[in-house]
C-alpha atoms as a PDB file:
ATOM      1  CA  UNK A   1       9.555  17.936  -4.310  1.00  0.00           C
ATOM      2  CA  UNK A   2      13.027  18.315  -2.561  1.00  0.00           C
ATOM      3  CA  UNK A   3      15.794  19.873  -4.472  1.00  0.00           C
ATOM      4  CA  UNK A   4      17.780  17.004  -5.709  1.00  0.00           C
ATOM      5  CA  UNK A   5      14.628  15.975  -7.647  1.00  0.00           C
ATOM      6  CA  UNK A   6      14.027  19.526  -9.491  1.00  0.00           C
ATOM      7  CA  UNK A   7      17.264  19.176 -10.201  1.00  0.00           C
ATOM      8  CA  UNK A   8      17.542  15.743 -12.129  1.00  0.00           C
ATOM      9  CA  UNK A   9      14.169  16.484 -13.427  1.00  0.00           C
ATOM     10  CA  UNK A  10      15.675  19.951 -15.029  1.00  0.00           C
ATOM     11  CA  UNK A  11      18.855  18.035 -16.338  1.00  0.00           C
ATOM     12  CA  UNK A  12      16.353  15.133 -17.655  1.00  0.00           C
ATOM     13  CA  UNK A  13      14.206  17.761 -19.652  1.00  0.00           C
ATOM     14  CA  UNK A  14      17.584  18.958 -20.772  1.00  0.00           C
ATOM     15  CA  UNK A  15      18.711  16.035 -22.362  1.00  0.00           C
ATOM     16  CA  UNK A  16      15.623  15.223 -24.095  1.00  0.00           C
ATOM     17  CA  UNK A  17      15.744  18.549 -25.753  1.00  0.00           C
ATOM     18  CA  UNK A  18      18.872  18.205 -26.702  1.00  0.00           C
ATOM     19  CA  UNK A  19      18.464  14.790 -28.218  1.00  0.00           C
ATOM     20  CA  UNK A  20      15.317  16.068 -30.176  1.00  0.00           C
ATOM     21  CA  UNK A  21      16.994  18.919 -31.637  1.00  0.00           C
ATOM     22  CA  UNK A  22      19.262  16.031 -32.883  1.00  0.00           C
ATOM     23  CA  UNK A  23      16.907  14.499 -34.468  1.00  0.00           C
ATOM     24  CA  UNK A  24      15.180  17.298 -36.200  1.00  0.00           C
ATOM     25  CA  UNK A  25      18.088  18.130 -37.644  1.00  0.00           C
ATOM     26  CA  UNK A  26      19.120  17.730 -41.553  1.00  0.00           C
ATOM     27  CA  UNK A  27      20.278  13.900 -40.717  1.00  0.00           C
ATOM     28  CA  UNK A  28      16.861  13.144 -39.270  1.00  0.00           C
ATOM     29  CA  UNK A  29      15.340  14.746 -41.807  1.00  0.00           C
ATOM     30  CA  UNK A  30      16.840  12.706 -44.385  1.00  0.00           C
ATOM     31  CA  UNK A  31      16.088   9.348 -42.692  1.00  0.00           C
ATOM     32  CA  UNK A  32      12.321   9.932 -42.980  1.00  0.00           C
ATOM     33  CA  UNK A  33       9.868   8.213 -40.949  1.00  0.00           C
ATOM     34  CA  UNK A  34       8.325   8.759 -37.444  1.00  0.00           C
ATOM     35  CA  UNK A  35       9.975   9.943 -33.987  1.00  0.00           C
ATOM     36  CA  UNK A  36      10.041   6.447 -32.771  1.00  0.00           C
ATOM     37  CA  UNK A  37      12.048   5.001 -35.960  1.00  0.00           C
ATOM     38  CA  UNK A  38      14.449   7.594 -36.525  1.00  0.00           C
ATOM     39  CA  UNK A  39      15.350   6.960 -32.364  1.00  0.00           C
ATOM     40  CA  UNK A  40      15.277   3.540 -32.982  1.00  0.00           C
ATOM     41  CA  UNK A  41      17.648   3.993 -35.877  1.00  0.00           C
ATOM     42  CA  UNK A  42      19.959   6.210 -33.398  1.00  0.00           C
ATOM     43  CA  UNK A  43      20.167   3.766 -31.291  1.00  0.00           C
ATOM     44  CA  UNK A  44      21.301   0.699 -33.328  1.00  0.00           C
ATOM     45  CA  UNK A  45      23.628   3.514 -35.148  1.00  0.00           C
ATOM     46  CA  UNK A  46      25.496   4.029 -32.200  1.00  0.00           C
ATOM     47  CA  UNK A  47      25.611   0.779 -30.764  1.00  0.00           C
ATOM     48  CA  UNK A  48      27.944  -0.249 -33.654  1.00  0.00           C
ATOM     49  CA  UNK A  49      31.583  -0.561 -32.943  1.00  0.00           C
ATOM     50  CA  UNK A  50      32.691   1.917 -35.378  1.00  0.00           C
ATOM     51  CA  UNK A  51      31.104   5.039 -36.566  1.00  0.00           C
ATOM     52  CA  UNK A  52      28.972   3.601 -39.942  1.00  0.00           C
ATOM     53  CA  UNK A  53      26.001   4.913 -41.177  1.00  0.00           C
ATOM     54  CA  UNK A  54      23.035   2.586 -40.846  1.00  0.00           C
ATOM     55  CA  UNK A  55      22.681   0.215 -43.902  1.00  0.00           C
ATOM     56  CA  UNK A  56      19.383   0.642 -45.525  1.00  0.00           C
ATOM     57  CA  UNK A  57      17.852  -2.427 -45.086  1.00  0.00           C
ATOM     58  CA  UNK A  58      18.336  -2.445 -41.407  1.00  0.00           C
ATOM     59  CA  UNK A  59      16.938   1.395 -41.397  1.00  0.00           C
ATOM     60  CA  UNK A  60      13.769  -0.595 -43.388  1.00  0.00           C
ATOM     61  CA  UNK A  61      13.691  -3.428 -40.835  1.00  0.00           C
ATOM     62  CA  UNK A  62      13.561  -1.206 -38.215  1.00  0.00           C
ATOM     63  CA  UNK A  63      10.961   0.826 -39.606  1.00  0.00           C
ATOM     64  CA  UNK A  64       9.049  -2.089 -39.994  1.00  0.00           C
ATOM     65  CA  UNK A  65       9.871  -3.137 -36.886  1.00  0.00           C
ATOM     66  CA  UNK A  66       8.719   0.090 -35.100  1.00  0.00           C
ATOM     67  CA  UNK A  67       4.855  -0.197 -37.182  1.00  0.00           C
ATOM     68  CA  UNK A  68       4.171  -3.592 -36.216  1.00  0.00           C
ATOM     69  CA  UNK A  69       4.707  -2.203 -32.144  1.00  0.00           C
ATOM     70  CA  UNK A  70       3.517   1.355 -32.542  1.00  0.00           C
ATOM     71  CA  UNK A  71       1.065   0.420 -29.536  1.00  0.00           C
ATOM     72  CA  UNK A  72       3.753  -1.700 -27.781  1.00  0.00           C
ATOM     73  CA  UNK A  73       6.183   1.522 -27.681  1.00  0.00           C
ATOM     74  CA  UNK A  74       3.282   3.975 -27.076  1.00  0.00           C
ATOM     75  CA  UNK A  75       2.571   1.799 -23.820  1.00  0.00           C
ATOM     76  CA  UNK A  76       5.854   1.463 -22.509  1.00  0.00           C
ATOM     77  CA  UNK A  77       6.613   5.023 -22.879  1.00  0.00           C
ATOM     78  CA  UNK A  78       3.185   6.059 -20.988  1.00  0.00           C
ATOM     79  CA  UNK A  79       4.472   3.553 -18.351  1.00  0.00           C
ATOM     80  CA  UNK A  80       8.004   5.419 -18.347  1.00  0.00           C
ATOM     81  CA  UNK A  81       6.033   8.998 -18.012  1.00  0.00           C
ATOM     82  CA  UNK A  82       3.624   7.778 -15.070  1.00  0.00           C
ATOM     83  CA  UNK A  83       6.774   6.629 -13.065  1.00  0.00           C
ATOM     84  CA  UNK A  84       8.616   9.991 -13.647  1.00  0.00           C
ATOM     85  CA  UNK A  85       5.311  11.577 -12.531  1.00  0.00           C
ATOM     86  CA  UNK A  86       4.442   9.813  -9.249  1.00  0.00           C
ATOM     87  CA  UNK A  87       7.346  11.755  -7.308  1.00  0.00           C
ATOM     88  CA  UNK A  88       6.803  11.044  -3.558  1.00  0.00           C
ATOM     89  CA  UNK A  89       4.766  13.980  -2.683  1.00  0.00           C
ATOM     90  CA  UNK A  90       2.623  12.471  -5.737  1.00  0.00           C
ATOM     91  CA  UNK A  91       2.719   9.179  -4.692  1.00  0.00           C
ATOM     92  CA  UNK A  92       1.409   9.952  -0.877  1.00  0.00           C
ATOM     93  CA  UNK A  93      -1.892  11.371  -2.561  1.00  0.00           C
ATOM     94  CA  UNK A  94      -2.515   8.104  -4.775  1.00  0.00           C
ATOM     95  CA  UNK A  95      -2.246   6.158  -1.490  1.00  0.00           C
ATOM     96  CA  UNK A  96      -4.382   8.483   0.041  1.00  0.00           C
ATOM     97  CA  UNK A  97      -6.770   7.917  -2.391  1.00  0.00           C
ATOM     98  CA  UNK A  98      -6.942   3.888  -1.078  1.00  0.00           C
ATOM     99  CA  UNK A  99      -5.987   4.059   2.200  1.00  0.00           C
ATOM    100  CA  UNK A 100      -7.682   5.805   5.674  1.00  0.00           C
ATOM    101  CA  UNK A 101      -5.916   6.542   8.693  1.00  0.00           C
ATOM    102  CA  UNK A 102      -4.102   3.714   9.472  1.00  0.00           C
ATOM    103  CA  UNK A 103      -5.230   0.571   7.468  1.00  0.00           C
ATOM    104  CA  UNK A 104      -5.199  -0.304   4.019  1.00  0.00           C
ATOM    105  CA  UNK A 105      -7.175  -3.013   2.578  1.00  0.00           C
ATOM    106  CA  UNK A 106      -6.189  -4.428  -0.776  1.00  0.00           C
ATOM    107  CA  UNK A 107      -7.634  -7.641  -2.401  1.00  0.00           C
ATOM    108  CA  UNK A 108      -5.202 -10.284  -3.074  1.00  0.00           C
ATOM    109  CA  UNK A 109      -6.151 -13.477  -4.496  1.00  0.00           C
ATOM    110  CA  UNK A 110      -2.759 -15.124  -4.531  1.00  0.00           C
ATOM    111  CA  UNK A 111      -2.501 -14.356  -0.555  1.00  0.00           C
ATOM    112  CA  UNK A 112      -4.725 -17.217   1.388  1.00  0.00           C
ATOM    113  CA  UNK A 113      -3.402 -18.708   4.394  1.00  0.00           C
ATOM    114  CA  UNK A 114      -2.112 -21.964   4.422  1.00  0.00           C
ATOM    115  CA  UNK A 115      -4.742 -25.073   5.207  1.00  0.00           C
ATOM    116  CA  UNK A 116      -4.949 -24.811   9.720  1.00  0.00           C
ATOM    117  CA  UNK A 117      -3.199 -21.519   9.561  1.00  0.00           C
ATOM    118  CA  UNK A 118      -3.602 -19.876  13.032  1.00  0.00           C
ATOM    119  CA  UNK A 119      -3.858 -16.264  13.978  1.00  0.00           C
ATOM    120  CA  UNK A 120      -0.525 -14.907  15.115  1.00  0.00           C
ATOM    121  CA  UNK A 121      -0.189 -14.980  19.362  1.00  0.00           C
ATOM    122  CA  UNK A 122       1.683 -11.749  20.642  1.00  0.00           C
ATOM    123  CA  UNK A 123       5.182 -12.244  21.034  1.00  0.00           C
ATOM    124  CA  UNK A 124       7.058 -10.409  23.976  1.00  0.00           C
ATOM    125  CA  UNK A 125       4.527  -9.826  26.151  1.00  0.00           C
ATOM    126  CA  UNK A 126       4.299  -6.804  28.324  1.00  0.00           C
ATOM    127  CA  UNK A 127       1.866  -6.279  31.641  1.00  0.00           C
ATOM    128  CA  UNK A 128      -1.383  -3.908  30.345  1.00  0.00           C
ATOM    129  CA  UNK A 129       0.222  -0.929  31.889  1.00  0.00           C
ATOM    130  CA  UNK A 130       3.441  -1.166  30.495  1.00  0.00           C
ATOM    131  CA  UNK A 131       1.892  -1.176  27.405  1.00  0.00           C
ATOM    132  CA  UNK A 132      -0.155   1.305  27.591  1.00  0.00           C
ATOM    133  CA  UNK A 133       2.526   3.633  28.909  1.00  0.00           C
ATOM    134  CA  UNK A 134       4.327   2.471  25.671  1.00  0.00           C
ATOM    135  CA  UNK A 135       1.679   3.297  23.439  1.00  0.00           C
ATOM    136  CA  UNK A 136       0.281   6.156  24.973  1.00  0.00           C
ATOM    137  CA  UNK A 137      -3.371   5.600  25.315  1.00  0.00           C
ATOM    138  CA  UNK A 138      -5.611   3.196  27.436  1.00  0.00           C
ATOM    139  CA  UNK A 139      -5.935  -0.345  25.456  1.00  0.00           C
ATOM    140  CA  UNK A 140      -9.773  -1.280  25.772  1.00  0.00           C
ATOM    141  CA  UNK A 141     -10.254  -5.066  26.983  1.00  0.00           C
ATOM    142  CA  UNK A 142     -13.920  -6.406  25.889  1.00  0.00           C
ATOM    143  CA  UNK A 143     -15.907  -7.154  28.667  1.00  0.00           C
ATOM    144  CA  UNK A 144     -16.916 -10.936  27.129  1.00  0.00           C
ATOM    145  CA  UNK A 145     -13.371 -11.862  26.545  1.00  0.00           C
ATOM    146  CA  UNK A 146     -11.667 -10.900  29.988  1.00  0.00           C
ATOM    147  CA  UNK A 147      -8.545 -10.068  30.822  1.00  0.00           C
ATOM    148  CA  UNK A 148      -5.856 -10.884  27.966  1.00  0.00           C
ATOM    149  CA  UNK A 149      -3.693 -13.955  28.367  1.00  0.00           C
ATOM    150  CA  UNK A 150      -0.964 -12.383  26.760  1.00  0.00           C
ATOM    151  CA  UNK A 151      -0.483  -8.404  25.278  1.00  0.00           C
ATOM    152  CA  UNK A 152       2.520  -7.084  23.480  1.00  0.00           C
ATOM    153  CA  UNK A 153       3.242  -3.436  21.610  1.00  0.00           C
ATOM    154  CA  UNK A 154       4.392  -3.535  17.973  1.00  0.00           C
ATOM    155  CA  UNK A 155       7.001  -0.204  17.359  1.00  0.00           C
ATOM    156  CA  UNK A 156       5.989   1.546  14.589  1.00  0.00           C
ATOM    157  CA  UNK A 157       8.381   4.260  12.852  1.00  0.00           C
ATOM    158  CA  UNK A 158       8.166   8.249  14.390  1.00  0.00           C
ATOM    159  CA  UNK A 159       7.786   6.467  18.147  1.00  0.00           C
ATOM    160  CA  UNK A 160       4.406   5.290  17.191  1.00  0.00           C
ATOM    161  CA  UNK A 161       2.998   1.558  18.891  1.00  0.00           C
ATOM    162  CA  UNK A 162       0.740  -0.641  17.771  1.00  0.00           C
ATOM    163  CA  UNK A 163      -0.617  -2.442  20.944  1.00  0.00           C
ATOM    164  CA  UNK A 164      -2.103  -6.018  20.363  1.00  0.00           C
ATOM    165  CA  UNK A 165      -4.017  -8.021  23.231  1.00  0.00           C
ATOM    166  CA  UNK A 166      -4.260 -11.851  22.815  1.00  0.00           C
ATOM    167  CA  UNK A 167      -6.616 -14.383  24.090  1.00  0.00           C
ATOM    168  CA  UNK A 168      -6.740 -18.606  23.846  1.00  0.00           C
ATOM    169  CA  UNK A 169     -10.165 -19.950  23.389  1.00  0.00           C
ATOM    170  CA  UNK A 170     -11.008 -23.652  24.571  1.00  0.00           C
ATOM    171  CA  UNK A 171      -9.683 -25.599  21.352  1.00  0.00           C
ATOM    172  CA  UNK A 172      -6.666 -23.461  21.817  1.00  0.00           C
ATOM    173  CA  UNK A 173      -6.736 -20.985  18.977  1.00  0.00           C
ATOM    174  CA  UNK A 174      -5.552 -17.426  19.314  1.00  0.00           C
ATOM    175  CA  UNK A 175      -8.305 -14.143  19.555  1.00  0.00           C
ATOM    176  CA  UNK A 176      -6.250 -11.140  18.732  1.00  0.00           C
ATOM    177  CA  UNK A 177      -7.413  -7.415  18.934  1.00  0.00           C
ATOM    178  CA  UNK A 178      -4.934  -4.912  17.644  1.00  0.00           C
ATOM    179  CA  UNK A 179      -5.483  -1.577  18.456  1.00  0.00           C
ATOM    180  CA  UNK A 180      -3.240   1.834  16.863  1.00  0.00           C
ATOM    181  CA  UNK A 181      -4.204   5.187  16.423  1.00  0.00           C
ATOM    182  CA  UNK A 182      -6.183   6.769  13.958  1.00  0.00           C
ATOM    183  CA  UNK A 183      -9.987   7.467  12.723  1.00  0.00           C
ATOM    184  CA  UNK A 184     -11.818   5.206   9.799  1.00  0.00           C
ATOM    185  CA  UNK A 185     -12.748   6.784   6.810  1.00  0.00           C
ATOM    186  CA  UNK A 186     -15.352   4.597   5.618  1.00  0.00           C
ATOM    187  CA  UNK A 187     -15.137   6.084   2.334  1.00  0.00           C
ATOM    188  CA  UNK A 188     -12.136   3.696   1.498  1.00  0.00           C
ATOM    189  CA  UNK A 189     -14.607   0.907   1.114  1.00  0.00           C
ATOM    190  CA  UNK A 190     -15.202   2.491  -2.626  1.00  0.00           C
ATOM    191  CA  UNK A 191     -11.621   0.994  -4.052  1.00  0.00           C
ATOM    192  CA  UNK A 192     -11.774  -2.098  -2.588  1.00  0.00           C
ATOM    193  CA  UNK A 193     -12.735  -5.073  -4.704  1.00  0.00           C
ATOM    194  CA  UNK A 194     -14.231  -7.507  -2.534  1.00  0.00           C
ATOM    195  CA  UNK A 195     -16.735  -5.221  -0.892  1.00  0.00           C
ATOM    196  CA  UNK A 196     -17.075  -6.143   3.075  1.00  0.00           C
ATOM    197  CA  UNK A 197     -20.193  -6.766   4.889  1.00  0.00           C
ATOM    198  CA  UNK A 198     -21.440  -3.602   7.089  1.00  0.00           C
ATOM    199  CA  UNK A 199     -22.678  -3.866  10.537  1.00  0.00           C
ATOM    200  CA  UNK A 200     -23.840  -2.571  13.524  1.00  0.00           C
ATOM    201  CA  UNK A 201     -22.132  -2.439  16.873  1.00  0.00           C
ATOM    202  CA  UNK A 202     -22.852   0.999  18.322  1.00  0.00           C
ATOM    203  CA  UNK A 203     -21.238   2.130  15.237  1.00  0.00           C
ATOM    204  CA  UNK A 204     -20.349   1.621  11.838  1.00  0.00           C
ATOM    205  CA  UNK A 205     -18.153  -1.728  11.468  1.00  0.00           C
ATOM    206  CA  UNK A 206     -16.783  -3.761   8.734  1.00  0.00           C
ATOM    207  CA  UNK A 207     -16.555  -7.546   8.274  1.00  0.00           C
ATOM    208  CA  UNK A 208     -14.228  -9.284   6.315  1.00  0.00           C
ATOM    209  CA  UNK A 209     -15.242 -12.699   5.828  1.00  0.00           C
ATOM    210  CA  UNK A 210     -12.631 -13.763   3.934  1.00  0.00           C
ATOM    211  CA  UNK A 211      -8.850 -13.675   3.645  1.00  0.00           C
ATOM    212  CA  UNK A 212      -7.607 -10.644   2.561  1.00  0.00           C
ATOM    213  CA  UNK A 213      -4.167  -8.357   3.010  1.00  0.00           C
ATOM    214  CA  UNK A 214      -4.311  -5.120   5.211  1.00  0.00           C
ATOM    215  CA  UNK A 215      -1.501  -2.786   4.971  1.00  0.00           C
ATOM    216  CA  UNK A 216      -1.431  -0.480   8.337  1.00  0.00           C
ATOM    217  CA  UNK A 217      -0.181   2.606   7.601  1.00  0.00           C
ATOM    218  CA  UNK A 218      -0.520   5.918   9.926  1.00  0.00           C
ATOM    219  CA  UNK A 219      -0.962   9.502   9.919  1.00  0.00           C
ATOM    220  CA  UNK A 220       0.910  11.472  12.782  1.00  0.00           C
ATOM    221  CA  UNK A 221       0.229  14.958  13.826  1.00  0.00           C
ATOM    222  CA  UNK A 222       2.158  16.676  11.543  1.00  0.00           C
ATOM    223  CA  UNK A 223       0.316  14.433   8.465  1.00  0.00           C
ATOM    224  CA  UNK A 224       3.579  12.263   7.771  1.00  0.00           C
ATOM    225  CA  UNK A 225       2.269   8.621   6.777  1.00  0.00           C
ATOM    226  CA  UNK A 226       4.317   5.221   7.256  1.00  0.00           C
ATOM    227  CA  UNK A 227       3.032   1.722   6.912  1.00  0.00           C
ATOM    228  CA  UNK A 228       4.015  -1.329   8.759  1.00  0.00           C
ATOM    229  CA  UNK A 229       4.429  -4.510   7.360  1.00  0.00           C
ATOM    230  CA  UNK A 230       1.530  -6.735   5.618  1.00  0.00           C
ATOM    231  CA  UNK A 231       0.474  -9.792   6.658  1.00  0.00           C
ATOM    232  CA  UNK A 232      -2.340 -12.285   5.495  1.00  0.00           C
ATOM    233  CA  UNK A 233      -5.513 -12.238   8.048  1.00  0.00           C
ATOM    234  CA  UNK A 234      -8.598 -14.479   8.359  1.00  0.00           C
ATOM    235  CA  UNK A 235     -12.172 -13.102   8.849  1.00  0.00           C
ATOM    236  CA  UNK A 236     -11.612  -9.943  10.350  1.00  0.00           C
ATOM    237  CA  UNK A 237     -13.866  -7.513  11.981  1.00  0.00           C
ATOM    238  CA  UNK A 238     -12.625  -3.254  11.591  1.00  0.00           C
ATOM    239  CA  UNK A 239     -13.968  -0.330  13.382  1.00  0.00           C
ATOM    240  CA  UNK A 240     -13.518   2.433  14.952  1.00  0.00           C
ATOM    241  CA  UNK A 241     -15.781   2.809  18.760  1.00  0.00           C
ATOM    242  CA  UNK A 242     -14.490   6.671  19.593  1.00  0.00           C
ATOM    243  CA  UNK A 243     -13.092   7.720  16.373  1.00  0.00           C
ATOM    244  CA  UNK A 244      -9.269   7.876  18.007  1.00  0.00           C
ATOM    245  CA  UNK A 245      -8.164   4.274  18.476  1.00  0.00           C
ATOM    246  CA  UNK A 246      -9.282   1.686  15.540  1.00  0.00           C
ATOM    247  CA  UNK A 247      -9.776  -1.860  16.680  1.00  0.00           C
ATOM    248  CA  UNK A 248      -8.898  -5.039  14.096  1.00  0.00           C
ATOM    249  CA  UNK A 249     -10.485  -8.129  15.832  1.00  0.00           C
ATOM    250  CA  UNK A 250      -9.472 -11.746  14.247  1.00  0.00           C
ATOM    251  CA  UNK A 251      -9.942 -14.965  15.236  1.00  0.00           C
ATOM    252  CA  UNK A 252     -13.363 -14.377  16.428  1.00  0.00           C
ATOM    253  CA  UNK A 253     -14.694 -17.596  14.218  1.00  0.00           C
ATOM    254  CA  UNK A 254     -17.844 -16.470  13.596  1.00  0.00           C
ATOM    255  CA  UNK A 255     -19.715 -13.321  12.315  1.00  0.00           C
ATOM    256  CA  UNK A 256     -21.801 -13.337  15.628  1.00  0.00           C
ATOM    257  CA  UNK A 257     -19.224 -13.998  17.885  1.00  0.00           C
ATOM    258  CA  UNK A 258     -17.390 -10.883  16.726  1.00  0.00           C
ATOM    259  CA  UNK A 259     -20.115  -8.526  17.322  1.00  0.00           C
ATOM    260  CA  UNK A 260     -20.552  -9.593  20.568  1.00  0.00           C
ATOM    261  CA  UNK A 261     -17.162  -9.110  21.346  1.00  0.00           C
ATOM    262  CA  UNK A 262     -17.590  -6.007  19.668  1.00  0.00           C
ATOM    263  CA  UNK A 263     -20.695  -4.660  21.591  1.00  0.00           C
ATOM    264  CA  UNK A 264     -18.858  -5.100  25.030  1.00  0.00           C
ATOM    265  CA  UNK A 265     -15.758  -2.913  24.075  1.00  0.00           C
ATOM    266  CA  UNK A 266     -16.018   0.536  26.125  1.00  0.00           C
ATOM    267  CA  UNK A 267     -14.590   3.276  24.089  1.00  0.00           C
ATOM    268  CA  UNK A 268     -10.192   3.508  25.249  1.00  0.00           C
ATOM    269  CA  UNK A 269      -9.225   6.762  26.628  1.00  0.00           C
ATOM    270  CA  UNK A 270      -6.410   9.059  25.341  1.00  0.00           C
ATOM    271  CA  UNK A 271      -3.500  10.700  27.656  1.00  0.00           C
END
């Protein structure tokens, strides 16, 4: 936690102190009633344009009021306590807890692609080298798809790339494998809703068949994580052939097409 947030967190504890002494004090004791009405009857007290006490039978209202939504204002102010908690070096944990190195898969119902949606083509393409001298390792091309019609690197923050290596099949949809750093914790597969289907393709693999949203996020060397940008995918096929480089392969079409395509990846070199 950096300084600036120890600080407002001292001056918030502060203030709440402060504001409960008020309370306890002989005018709160007077007023009766729980914590929640005798702040509730603060609060309309000094929203009043001229210094008044409260008039009984708003005091009554409002402690009325207050019973009716006990569970109302218990809720909200467990929601106001888990925000204050989940300070940033909180908040990378519980998307640790869902995530692994470099993709995180979250089931969205509302997200389904559009009726003939296509998988995205790479835009700006680059010559293989160039882009793997961008990206700093060796993109793999599978052996059944051939050389890529079209391949293009995605910048990612810290002077990370995502490279991405296109294809056009005969009815002229797109075959996209991206490839970015980082090994698959399979253990992920616990949150996820929608559980995929497991397979074999020298290795552990996961197929999605349906649409879902994956957010890519990566780990550097020095353990900082940063995402990049979701996006709603058709069947998709995940793994991870050396444990350095994970693969994403959509727009295979079929279950069995995408294992092939799988099985005839060699394993990408680092530099």
């Amino acid at each position: 936690m950096s300084g600036g947030q120890e600080e407002q967190l001292r001056r918030l504890r502060e203030e709440l102190r402060a504001y409960g002494r008020s309370l306890d004090g002989p005018e709160g004791a007077a007023g009766g009633g729980t914590m929640a009405e005798r702040v509730l009857a603060r609060i309309l007290a000094e929203q009043m344009p001229v210094p008044a006490a409260v008039p009984r039978s708003r005091l009554r209202a409002v402690r009325r009021w207050a019973r009716t939504r006990r569970r109302s204002l218990l809720a909200s102010l467990c929601g106001l306590l888990t925000v204050l908690a989940l300070t940033p070096p909180v908040r990378a944990a519980v998307t640790d807890w869902f995530g692994f190195h470099g993709v995180e898969v979250r089931h969205d119902p509302s997200a389904v692609p559009s009726p003939g949606g296509r998988v995205p083509g790479c835009a700006a393409p680059v010559p293989l080298e160039e882009a793997s001298r961008r990206a700093g390792f060796t993109p793999v091309v599978p052996e059944m798809l051939g050389p890529p019609n079209a391949v293009s690197v995605g910048a990612l923050p810290h002077g990370r790339s995502l490279v991405s290596l296109c294809w056009r099949d005969d009815d002229g949809r797109t075959i996209r494998l991206d490839q970015f750093p980082g090994r698959l914790d399979f253990s992920f597969t616990k949150t996820v809703q929608e559980q995929p289907q497991w397979l074999d393709v020298g290795g552990q693999a996961l197929w999605f068949p349906r649409p879902h949203v994956l957010t890519f996020w990566m780990i550097d060397a020095e353990g900082r994580r940063f995402t990049r940008e979701e996006r709603t995918a058709g069947p998709t096929l995940l793994w991870n052939p050396t444990g350095t480089v994970t693969l994403r392969l959509e727009g295979a079409g079929s279950r069995e097409r995408a294992l092939e395509i799988a099985t005839s990846v060699t394993g990408p070199s680092d530099r």
